[in-house]
Protein backbone atom coordinates (compact mmCIF):
# COMPACT_ATOMS: atom_id res chain seq x y z
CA UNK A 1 1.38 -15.71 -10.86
CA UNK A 2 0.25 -18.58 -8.97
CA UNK A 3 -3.92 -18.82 -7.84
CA UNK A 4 -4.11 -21.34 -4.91
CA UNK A 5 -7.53 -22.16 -6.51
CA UNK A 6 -6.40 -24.08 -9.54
CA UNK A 7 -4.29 -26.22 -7.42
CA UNK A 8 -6.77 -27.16 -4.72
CA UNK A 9 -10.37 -26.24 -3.61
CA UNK A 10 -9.29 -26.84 -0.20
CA UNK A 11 -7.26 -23.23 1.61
CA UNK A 12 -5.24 -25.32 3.82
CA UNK A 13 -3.73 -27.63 1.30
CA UNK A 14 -0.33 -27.98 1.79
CA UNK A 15 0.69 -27.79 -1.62
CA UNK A 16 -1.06 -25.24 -2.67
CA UNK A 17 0.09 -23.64 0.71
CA UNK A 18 3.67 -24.40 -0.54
CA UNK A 19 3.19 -22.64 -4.22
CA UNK A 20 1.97 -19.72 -2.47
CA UNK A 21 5.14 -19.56 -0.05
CA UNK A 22 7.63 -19.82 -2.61
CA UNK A 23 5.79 -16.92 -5.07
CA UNK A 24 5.65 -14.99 -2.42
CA UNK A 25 9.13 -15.27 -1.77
CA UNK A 26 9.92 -14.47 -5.23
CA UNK A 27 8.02 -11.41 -5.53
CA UNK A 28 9.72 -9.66 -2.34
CA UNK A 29 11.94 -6.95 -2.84
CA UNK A 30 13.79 -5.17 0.05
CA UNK A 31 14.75 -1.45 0.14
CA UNK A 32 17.27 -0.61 2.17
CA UNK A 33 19.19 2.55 0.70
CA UNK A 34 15.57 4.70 0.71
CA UNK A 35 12.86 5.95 2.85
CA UNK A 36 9.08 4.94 2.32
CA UNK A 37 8.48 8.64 1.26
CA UNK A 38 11.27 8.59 -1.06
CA UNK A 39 10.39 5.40 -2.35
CA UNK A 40 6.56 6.62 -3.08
CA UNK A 41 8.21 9.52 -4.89
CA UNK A 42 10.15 7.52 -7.01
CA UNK A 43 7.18 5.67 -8.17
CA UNK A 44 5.06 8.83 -9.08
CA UNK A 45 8.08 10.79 -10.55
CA UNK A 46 6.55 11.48 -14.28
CA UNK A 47 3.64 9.51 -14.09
CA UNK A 48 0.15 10.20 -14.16
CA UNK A 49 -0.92 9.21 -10.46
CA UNK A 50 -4.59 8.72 -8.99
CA UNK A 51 -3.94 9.18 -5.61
CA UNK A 52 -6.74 7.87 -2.96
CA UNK A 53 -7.26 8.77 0.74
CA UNK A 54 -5.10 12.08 0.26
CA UNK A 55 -6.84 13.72 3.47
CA UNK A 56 -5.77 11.29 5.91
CA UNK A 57 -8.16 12.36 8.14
CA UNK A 58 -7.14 16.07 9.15
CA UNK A 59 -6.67 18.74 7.61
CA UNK A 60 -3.36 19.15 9.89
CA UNK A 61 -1.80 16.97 8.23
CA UNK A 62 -1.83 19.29 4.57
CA UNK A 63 0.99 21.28 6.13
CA UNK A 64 3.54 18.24 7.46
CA UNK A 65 6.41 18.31 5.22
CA UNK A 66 5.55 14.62 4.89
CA UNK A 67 2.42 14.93 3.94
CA UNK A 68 2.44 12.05 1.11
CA UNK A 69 0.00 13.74 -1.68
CA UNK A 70 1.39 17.41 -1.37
CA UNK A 71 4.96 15.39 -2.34
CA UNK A 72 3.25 13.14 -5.13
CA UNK A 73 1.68 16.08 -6.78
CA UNK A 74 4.92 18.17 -7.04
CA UNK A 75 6.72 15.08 -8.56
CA UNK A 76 3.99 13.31 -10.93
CA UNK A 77 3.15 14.55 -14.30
CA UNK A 78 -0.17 14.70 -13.70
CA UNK A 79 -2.21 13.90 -10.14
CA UNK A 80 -6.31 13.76 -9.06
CA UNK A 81 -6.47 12.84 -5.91
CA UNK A 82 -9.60 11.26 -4.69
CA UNK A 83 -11.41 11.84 -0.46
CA UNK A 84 -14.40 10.49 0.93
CA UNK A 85 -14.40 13.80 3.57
CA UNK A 86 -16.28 16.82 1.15
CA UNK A 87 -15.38 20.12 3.09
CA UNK A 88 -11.80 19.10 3.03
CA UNK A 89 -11.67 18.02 -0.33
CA UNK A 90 -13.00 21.59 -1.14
CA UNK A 91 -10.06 22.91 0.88
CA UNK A 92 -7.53 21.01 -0.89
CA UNK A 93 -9.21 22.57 -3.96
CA UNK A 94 -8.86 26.16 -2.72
CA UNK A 95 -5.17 25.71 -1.93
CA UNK A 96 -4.43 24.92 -6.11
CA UNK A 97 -4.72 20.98 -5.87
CA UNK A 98 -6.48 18.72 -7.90
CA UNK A 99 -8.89 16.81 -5.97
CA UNK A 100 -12.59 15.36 -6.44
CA UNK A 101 -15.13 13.74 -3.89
CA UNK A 102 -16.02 10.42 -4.35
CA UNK A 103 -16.19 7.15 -2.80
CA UNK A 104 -13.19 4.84 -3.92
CA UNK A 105 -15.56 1.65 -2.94
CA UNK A 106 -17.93 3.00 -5.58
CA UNK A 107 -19.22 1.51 -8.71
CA UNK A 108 -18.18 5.06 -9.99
CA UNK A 109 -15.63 6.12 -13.21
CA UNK A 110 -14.00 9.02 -13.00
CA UNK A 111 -13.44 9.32 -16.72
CA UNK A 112 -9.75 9.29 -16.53
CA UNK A 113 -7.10 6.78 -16.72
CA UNK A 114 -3.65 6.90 -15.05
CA UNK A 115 -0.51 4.99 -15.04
CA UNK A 116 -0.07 4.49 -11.42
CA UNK A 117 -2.77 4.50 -8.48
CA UNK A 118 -1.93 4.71 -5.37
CA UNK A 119 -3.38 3.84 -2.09
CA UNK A 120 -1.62 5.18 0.30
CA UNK A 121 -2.30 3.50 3.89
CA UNK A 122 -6.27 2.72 2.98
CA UNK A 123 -7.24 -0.72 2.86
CA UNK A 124 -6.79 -1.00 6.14
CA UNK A 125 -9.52 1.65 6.55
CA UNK A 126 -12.17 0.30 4.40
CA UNK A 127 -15.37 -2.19 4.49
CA UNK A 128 -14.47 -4.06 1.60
CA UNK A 129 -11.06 -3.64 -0.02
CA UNK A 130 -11.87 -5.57 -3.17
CA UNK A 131 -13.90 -3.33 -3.78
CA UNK A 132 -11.20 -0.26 -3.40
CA UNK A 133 -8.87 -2.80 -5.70
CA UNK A 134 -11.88 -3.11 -8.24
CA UNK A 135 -12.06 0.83 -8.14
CA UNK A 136 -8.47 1.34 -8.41
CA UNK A 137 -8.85 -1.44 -11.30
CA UNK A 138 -11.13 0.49 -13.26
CA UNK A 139 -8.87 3.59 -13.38
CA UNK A 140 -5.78 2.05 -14.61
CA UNK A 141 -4.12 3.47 -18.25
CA UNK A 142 -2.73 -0.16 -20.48
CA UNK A 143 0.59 -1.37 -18.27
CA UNK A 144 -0.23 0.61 -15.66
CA UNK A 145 0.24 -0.52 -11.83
CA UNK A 146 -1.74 -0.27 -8.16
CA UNK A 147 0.53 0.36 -5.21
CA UNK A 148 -0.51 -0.07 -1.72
CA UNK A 149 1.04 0.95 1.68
CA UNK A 150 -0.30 -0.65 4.80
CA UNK A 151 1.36 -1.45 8.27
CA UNK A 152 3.18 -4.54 8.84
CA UNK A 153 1.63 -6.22 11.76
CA UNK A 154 5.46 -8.22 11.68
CA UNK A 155 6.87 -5.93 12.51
CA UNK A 156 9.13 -5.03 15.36
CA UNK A 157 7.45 -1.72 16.27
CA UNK A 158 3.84 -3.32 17.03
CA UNK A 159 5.35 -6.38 18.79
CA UNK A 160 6.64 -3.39 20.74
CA UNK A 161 3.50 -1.88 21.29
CA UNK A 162 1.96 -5.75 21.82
CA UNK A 163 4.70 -6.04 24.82
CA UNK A 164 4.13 -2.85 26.59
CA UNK A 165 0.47 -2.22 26.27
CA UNK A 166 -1.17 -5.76 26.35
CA UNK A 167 -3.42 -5.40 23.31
CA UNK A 168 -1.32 -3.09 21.07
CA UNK A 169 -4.02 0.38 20.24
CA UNK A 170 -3.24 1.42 16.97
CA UNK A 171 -5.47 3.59 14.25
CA UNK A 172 -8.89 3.35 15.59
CA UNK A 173 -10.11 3.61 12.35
CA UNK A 174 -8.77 0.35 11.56
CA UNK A 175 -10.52 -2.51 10.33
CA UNK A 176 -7.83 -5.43 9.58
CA UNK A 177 -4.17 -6.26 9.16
CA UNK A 178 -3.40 -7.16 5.47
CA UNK A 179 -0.70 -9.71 5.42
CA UNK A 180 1.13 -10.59 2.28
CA UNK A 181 -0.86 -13.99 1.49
CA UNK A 182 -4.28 -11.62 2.03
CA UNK A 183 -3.08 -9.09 -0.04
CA UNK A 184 -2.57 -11.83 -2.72
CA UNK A 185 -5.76 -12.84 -2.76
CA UNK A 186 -7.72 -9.61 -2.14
CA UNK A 187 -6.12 -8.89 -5.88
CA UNK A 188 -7.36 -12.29 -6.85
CA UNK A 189 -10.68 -11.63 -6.26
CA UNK A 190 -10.45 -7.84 -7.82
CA UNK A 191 -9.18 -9.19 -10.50
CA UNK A 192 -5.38 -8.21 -9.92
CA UNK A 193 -1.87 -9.73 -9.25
CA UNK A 194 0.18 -8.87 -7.14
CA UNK A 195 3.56 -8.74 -8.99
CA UNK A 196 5.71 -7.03 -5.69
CA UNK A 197 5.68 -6.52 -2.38
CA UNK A 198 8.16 -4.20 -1.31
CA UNK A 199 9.40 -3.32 2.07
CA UNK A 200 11.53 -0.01 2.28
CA UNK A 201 13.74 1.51 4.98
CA UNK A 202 16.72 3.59 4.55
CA UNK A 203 19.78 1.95 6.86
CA UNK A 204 23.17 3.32 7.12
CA UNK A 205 25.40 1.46 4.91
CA UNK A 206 26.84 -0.32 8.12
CA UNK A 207 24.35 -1.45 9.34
CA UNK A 208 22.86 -2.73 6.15
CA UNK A 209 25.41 -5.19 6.95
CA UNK A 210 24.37 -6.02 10.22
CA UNK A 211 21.11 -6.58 9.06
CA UNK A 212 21.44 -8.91 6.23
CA UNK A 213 23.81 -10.85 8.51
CA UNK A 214 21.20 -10.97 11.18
CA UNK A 215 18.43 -11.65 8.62
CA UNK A 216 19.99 -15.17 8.53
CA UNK A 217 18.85 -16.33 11.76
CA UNK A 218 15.68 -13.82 12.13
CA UNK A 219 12.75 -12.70 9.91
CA UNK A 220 13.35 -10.68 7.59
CA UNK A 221 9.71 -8.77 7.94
CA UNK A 222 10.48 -8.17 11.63
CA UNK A 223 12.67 -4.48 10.81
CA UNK A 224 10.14 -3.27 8.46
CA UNK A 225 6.70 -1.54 9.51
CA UNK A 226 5.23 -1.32 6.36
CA UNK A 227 4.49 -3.42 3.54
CA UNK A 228 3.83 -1.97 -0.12
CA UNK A 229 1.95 -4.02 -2.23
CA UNK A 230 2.41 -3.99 -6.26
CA UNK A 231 -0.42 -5.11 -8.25
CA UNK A 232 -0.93 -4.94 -11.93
């Protein structure tokens, strides 16, 4: 784990600019024979999972077949899910799931402890994400992990949007980007590493070829629009 602040008290040092680069290269993994849903699954699959944000926003969204908690919650071993928005939260409640309202920037404890908390596409949503980290901190069982899904703003799909719209609209509920050096030291200052940072898309084996070929003279984030931070 590398903390630019015992190298240097100065952020643009080069060396401690250079120990950051090469952890971060170290701690990237690439997924290329799974989807991001599938991926998420395979995390959960047995595990006791806190998942946070499971309204996103709308309640139309509790029928999509890829709505992300409704597929969590089949697969984990045991699931709470945690939502800001009360009368939906008592929806999700009414249709058999296992959900309580509270604030997941809160000071609060739930009680419980879980192997694996998930934030699925939230810290780009909130005020102050170390104090989401600091939340999902709190909640964690002994060896237990924090994953986090946010857009990559690398990625090819927003330059798209950058190219054909000027300034690229996104979420409107957005507050920030979270690159892979900021999500390294958001978890610094919650008191978390980051150990991975994963980016997933299923490819046809061909063209998993093509890709690692052109990955030579391209970046490597530039095919991936999502980035899925691992802290523990």
């Amino acid at each position: 784990m590398v903390d630019w602040t015992q190298l240097s008290d100065d952020p643009n040092d080069a060396t401690a600019k250079d120990a950051v680069r090469r952890y971060l290269s170290s701690v990237r993994r690439v997924h290329l024979e799974v989807d991001l849903l599938e991926f998420i699954e395979s995390l959960a699959q047995g595990r006791s999972v806190l998942d946070i944000g499971v309204v996103e926003h709308s309640a139309r969204y509790f029928d999509r077949p890829g709505w992300r908690h409704g597929h969590i919650a089949r697969c984990a071993s045991r699931c709470l899910g945690v939502d800001i928005i009360e009368p939906l939260v008592k929806e999700l409640n009414a249709r058999g799931y296992n959900v309580v309202c509270a604030d997941a920037t809160s000071e609060q404890d739930l009680g419980e402890r879980f192997e694996l908390v998930f934030l699925g596409d939230i810290l780009e949503h909130v005020n102050d994400p170390s104090r989401l980290l600091r939340f999902a901190a709190r909640h964690l069982a002994p060896g237990g992990r924090v994953v986090a899904t946010t857009p990559n703003p690398f990625s090819r799909k927003f330059y798209r949007r950058f190219r054909a719209d000027g300034t690229p609209i996104v979420n409107l509920d957005h507050v920030r980007w979270i690159t892979p050096t900021h999500a390294l030291e958001m978890g610094r200052r919650a008191g978390l590493g980051l150990v991975a940072y994963h980016m997933v898309k299923r490819f046809p084996p061909a063209k998993r070829i093509l890709k690692r070929l052109a990955w030579k003279f391209s970046p490597l984030e530039w095919s991936f629009g999502d980035f899925v931070y691992e802290y523990r």
